[in-house]
PDB file of N, CA and C in Angstrom:
ATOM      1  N   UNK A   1      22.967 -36.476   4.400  1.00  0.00           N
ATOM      2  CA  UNK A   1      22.294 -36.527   5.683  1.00  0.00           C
ATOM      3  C   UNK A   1      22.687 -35.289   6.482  1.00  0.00           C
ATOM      4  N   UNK A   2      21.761 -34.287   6.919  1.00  0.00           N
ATOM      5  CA  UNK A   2      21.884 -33.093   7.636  1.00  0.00           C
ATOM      6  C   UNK A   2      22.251 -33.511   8.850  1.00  0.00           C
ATOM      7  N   UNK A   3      22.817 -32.991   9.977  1.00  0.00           N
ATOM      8  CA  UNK A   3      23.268 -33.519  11.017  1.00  0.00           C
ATOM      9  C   UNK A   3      22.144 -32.592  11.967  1.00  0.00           C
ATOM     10  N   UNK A   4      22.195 -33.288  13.136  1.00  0.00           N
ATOM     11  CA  UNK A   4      20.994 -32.805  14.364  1.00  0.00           C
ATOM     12  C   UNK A   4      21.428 -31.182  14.074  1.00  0.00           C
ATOM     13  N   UNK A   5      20.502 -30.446  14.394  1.00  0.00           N
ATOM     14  CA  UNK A   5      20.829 -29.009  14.447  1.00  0.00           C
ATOM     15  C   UNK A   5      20.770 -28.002  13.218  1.00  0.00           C
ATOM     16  N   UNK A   6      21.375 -28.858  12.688  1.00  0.00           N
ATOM     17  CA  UNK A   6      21.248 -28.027  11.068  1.00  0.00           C
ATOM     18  C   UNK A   6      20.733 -27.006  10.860  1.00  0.00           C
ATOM     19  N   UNK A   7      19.262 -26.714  11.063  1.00  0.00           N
ATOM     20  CA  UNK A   7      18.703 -25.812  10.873  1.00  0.00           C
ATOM     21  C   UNK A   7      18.520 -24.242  11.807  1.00  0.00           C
ATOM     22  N   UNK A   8      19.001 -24.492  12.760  1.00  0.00           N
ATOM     23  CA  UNK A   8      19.173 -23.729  13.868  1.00  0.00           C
ATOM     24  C   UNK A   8      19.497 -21.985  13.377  1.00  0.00           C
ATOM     25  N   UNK A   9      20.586 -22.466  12.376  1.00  0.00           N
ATOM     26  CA  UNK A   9      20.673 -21.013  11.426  1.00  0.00           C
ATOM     27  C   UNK A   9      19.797 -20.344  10.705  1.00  0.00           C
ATOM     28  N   UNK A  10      18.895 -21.250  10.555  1.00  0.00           N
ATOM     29  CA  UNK A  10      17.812 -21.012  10.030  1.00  0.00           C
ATOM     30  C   UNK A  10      17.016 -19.742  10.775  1.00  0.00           C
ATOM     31  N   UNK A  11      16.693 -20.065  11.489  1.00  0.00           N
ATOM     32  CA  UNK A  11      16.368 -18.999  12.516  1.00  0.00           C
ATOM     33  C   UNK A  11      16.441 -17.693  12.577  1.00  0.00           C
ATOM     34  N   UNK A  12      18.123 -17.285  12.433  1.00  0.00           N
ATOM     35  CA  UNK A  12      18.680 -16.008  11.649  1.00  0.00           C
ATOM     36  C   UNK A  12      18.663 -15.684  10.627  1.00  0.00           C
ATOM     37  N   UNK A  13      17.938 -16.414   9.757  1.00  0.00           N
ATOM     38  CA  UNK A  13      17.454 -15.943   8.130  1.00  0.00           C
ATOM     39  C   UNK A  13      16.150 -15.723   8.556  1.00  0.00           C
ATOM     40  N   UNK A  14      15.341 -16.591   9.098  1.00  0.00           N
ATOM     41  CA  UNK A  14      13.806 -15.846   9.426  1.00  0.00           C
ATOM     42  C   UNK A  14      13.854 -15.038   9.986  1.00  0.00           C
ATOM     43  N   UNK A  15      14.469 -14.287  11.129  1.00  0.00           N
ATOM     44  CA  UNK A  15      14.652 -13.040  11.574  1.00  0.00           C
ATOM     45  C   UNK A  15      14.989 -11.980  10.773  1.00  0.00           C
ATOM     46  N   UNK A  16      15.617 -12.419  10.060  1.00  0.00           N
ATOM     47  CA  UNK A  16      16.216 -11.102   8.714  1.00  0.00           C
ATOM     48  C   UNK A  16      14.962 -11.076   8.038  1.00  0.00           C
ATOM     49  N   UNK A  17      14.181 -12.362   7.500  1.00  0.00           N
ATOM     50  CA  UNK A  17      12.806 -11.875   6.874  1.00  0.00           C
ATOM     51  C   UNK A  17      12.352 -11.302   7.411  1.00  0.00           C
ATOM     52  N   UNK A  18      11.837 -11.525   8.301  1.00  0.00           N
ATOM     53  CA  UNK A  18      10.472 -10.721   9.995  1.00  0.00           C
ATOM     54  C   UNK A  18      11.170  -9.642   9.334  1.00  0.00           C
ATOM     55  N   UNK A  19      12.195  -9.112   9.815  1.00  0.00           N
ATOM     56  CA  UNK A  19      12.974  -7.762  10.051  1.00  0.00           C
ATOM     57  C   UNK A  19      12.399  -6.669   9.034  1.00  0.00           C
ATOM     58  N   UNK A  20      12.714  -7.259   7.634  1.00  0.00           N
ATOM     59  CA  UNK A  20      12.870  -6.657   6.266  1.00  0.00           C
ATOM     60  C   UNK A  20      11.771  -6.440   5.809  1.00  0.00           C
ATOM     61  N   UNK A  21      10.698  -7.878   6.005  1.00  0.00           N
ATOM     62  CA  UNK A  21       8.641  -7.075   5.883  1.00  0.00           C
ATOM     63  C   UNK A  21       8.235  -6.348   6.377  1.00  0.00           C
ATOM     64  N   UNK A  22       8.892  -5.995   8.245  1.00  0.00           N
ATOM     65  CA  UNK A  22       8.549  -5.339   8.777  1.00  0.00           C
ATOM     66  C   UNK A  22       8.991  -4.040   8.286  1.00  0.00           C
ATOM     67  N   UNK A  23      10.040  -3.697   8.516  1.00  0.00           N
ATOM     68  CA  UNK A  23      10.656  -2.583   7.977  1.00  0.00           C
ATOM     69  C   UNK A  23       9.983  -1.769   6.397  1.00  0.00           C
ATOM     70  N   UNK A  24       9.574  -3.125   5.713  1.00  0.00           N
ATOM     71  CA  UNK A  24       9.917  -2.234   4.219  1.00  0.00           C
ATOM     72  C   UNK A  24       7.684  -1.861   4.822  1.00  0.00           C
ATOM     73  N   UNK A  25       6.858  -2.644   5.455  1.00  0.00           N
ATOM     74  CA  UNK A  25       5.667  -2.099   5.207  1.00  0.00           C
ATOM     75  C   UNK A  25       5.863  -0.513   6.028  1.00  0.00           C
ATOM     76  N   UNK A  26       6.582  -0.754   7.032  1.00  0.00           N
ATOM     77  CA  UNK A  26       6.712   0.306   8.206  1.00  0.00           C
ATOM     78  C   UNK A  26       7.060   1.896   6.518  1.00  0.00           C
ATOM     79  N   UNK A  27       8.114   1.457   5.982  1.00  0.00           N
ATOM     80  CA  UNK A  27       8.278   2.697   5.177  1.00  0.00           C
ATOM     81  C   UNK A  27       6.913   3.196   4.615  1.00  0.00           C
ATOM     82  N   UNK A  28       6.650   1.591   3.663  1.00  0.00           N
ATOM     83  CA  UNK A  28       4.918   2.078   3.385  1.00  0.00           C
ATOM     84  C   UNK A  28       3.791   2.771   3.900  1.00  0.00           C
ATOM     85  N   UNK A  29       3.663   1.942   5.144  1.00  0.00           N
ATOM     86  CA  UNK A  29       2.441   2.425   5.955  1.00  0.00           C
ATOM     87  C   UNK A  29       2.479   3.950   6.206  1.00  0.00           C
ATOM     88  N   UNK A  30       3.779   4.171   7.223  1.00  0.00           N
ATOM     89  CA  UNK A  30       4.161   5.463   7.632  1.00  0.00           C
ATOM     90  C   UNK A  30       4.223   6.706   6.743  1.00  0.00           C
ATOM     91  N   UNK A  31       5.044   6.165   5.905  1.00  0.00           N
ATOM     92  CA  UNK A  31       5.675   7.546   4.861  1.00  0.00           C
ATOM     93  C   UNK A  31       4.366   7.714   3.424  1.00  0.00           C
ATOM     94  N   UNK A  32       4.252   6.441   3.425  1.00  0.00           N
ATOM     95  CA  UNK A  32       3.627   6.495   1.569  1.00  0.00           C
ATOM     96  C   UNK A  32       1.848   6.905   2.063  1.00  0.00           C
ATOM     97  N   UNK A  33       1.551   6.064   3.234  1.00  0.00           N
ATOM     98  CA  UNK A  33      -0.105   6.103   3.523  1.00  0.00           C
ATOM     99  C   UNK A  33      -0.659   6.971   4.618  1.00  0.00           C
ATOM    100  N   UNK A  34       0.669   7.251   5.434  1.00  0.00           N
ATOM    101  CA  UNK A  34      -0.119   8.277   6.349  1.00  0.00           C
ATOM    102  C   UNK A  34      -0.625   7.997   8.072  1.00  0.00           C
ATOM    103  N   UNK A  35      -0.421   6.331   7.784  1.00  0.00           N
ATOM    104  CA  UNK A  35      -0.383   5.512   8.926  1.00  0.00           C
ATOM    105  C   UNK A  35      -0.102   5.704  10.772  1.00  0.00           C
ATOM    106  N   UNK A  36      -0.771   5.991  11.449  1.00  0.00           N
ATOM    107  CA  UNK A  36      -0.300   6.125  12.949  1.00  0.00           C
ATOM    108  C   UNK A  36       0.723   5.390  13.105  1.00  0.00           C
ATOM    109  N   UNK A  37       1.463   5.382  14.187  1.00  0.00           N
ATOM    110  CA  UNK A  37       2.205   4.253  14.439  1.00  0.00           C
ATOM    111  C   UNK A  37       2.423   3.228  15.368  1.00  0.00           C
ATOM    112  N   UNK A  38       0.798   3.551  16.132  1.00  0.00           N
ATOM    113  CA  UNK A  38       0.039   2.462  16.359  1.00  0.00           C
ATOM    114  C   UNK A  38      -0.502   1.270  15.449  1.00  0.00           C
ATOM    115  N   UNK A  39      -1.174   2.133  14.118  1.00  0.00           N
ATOM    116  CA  UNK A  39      -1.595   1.472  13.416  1.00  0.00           C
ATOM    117  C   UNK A  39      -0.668   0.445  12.624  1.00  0.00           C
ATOM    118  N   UNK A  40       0.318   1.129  12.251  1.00  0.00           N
ATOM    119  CA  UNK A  40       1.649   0.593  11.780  1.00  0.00           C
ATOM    120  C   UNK A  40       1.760  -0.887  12.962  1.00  0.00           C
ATOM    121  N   UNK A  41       1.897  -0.002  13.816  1.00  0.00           N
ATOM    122  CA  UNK A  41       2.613  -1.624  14.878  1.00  0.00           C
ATOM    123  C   UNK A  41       1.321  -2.883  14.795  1.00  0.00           C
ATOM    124  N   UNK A  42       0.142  -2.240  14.764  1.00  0.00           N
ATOM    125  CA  UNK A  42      -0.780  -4.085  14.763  1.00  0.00           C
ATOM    126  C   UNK A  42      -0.467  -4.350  13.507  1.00  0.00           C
ATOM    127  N   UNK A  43       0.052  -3.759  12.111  1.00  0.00           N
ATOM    128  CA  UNK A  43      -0.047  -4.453  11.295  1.00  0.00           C
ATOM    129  C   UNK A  43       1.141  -4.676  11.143  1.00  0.00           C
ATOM    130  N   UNK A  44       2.162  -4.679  11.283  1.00  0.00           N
ATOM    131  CA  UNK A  44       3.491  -5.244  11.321  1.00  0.00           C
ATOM    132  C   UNK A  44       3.008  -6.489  12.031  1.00  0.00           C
ATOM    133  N   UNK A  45       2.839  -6.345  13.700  1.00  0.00           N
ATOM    134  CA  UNK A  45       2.845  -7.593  14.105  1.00  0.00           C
ATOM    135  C   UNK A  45       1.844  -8.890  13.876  1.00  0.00           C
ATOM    136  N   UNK A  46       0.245  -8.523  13.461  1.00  0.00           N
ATOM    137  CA  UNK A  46      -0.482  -9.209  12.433  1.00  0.00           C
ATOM    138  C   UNK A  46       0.357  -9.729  11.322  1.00  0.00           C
ATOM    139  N   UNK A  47       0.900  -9.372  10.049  1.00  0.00           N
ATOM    140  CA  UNK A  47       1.793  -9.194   9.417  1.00  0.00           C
ATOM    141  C   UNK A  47       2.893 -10.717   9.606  1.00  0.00           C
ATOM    142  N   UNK A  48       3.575 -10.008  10.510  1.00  0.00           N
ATOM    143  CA  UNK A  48       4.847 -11.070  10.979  1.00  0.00           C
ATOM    144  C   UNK A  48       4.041 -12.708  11.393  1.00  0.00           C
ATOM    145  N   UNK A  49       3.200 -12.372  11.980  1.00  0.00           N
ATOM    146  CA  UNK A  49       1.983 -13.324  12.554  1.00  0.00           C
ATOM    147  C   UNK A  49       1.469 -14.228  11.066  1.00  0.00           C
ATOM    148  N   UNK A  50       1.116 -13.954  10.351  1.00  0.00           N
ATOM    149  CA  UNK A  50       0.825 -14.590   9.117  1.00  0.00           C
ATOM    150  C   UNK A  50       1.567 -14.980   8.543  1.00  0.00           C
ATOM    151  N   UNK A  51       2.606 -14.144   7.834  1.00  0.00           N
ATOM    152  CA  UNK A  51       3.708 -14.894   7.148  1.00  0.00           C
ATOM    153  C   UNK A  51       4.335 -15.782   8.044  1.00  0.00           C
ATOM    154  N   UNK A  52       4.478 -16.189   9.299  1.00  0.00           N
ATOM    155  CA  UNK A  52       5.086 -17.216  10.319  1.00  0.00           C
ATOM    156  C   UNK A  52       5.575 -18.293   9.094  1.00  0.00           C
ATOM    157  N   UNK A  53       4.266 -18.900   8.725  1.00  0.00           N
ATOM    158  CA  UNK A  53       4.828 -20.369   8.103  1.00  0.00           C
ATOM    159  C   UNK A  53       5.474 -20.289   6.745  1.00  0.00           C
ATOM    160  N   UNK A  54       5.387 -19.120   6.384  1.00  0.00           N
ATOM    161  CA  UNK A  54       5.819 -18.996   4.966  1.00  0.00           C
ATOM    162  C   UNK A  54       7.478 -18.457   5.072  1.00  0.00           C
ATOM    163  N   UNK A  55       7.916 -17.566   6.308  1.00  0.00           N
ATOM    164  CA  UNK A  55       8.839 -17.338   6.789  1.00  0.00           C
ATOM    165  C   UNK A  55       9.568 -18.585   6.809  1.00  0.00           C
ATOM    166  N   UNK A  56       9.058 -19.531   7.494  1.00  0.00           N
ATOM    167  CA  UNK A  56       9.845 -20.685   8.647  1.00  0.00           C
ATOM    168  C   UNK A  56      10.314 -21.522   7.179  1.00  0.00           C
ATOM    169  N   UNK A  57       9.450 -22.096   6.111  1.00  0.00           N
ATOM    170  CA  UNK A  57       9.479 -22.779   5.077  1.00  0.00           C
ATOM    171  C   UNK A  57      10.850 -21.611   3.947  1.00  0.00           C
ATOM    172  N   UNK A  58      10.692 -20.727   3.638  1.00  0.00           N
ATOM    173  CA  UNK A  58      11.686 -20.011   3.032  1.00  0.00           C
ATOM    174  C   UNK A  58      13.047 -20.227   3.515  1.00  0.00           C
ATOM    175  N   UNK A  59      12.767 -19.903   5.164  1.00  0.00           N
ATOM    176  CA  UNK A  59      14.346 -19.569   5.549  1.00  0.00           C
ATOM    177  C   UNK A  59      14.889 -20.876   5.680  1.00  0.00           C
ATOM    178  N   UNK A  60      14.381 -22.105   6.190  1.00  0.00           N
ATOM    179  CA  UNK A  60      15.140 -22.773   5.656  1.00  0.00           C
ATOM    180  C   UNK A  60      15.788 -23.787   4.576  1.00  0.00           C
ATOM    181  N   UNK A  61      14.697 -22.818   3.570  1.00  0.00           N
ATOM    182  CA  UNK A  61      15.376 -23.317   1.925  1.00  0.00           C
ATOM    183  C   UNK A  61      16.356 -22.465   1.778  1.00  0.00           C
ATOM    184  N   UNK A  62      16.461 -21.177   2.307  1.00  0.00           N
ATOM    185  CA  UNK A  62      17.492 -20.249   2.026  1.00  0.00           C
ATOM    186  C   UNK A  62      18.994 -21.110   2.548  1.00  0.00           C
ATOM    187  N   UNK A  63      18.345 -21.543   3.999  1.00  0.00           N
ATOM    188  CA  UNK A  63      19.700 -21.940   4.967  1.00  0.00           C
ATOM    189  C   UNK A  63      20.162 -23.135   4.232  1.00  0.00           C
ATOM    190  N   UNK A  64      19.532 -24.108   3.302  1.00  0.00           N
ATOM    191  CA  UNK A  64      19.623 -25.282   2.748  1.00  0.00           C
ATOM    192  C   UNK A  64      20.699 -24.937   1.367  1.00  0.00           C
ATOM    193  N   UNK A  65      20.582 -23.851   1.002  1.00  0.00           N
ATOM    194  CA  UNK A  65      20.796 -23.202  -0.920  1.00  0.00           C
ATOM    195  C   UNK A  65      22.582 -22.983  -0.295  1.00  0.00           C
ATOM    196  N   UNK A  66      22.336 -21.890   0.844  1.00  0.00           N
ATOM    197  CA  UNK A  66      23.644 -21.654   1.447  1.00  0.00           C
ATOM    198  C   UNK A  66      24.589 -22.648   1.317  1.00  0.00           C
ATOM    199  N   UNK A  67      24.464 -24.010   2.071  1.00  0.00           N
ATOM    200  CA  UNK A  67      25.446 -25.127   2.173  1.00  0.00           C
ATOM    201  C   UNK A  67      25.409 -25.772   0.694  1.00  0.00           C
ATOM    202  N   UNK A  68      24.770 -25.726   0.195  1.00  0.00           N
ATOM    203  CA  UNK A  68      24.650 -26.659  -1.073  1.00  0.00           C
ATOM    204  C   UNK A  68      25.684 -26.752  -2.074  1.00  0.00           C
ATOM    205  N   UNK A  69      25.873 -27.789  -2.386  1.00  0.00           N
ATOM    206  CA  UNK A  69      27.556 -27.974  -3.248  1.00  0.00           C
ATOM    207  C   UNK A  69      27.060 -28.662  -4.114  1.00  0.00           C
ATOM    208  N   UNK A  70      27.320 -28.053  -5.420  1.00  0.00           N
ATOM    209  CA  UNK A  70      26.787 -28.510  -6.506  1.00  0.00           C
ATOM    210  C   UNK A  70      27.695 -29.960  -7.299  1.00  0.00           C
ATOM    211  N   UNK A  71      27.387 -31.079  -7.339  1.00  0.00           N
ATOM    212  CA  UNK A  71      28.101 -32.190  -7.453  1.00  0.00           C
ATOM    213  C   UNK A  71      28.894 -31.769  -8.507  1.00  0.00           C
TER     214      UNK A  71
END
Protein backbone atom coordinates (compact mmCIF):
# COMPACT_ATOMS: atom_id res chain seq x y z
CA UNK A 1 0.00 0.00 0.00
CA UNK A 2 1.63 3.39 -1.27
CA UNK A 3 1.13 5.95 1.33
CA UNK A 4 -0.79 9.49 0.51
CA UNK A 5 1.83 11.40 -1.47
CA UNK A 6 3.85 8.88 -2.95
CA UNK A 7 3.94 10.10 -6.10
CA UNK A 8 4.81 13.64 -5.61
CA UNK A 9 8.46 12.63 -6.74
CA UNK A 10 7.12 11.78 -9.50
CA UNK A 11 6.92 15.08 -10.66
CA UNK A 12 10.78 15.47 -10.69
CA UNK A 13 11.16 12.60 -13.03
CA UNK A 14 8.57 14.24 -15.41
CA UNK A 15 10.47 17.34 -15.32
CA UNK A 16 13.72 15.58 -16.17
CA UNK A 17 11.62 14.05 -19.15
CA UNK A 18 10.05 17.61 -20.33
CA UNK A 19 13.72 18.76 -19.83
CA UNK A 20 15.62 16.01 -21.93
CA UNK A 21 12.83 16.02 -25.15
CA UNK A 22 13.14 19.37 -24.97
CA UNK A 23 16.68 19.73 -25.01
CA UNK A 24 17.63 16.73 -27.21
CA UNK A 25 14.80 18.19 -30.20
CA UNK A 26 16.26 21.82 -29.42
CA UNK A 27 19.90 20.13 -30.56
CA UNK A 28 17.93 18.71 -33.56
CA UNK A 29 15.86 21.42 -34.66
CA UNK A 30 18.60 24.11 -34.18
CA UNK A 31 21.90 22.51 -35.12
CA UNK A 32 20.89 19.41 -37.46
CA UNK A 33 17.70 21.39 -39.41
CA UNK A 34 18.39 24.89 -39.40
CA UNK A 35 15.43 25.84 -37.23
CA UNK A 36 14.68 29.62 -35.91
CA UNK A 37 14.42 29.69 -32.46
CA UNK A 38 11.19 30.78 -32.51
CA UNK A 39 10.37 27.96 -34.43
CA UNK A 40 12.24 25.70 -32.11
CA UNK A 41 10.28 27.21 -29.05
CA UNK A 42 6.44 26.36 -30.51
CA UNK A 43 7.69 23.08 -31.10
CA UNK A 44 9.30 22.27 -27.95
CA UNK A 45 6.34 23.65 -26.21
CA UNK A 46 3.63 21.85 -28.64
CA UNK A 47 5.98 18.95 -28.05
CA UNK A 48 6.02 19.01 -24.14
CA UNK A 49 2.14 19.67 -24.63
CA UNK A 50 1.57 16.22 -26.24
CA UNK A 51 3.73 14.00 -24.61
CA UNK A 52 1.93 15.47 -21.16
CA UNK A 53 0.17 12.06 -20.65
CA UNK A 54 2.74 9.87 -21.78
CA UNK A 55 5.24 11.86 -19.55
CA UNK A 56 2.87 11.75 -16.39
CA UNK A 57 2.23 7.69 -17.02
CA UNK A 58 6.23 6.96 -17.47
CA UNK A 59 7.41 9.02 -14.65
CA UNK A 60 5.55 7.47 -12.40
CA UNK A 61 6.45 3.94 -13.39
CA UNK A 62 9.95 5.23 -13.23
CA UNK A 63 9.18 6.69 -9.54
CA UNK A 64 7.40 3.18 -8.80
CA UNK A 65 10.76 0.84 -10.34
CA UNK A 66 12.91 3.27 -7.98
CA UNK A 67 11.28 2.01 -4.58
CA UNK A 68 10.68 -1.44 -5.69
CA UNK A 69 12.20 -4.33 -3.63
CA UNK A 70 12.34 -7.32 -5.22
CA UNK A 71 10.78 -10.07 -2.74
Amino acid sequence: MKETGFFYGAMYVSYALTVAEGFIWFILGYFILGLSLMTNFLIITSLAFLLSKFNFKISRTIWIYIFYKQP
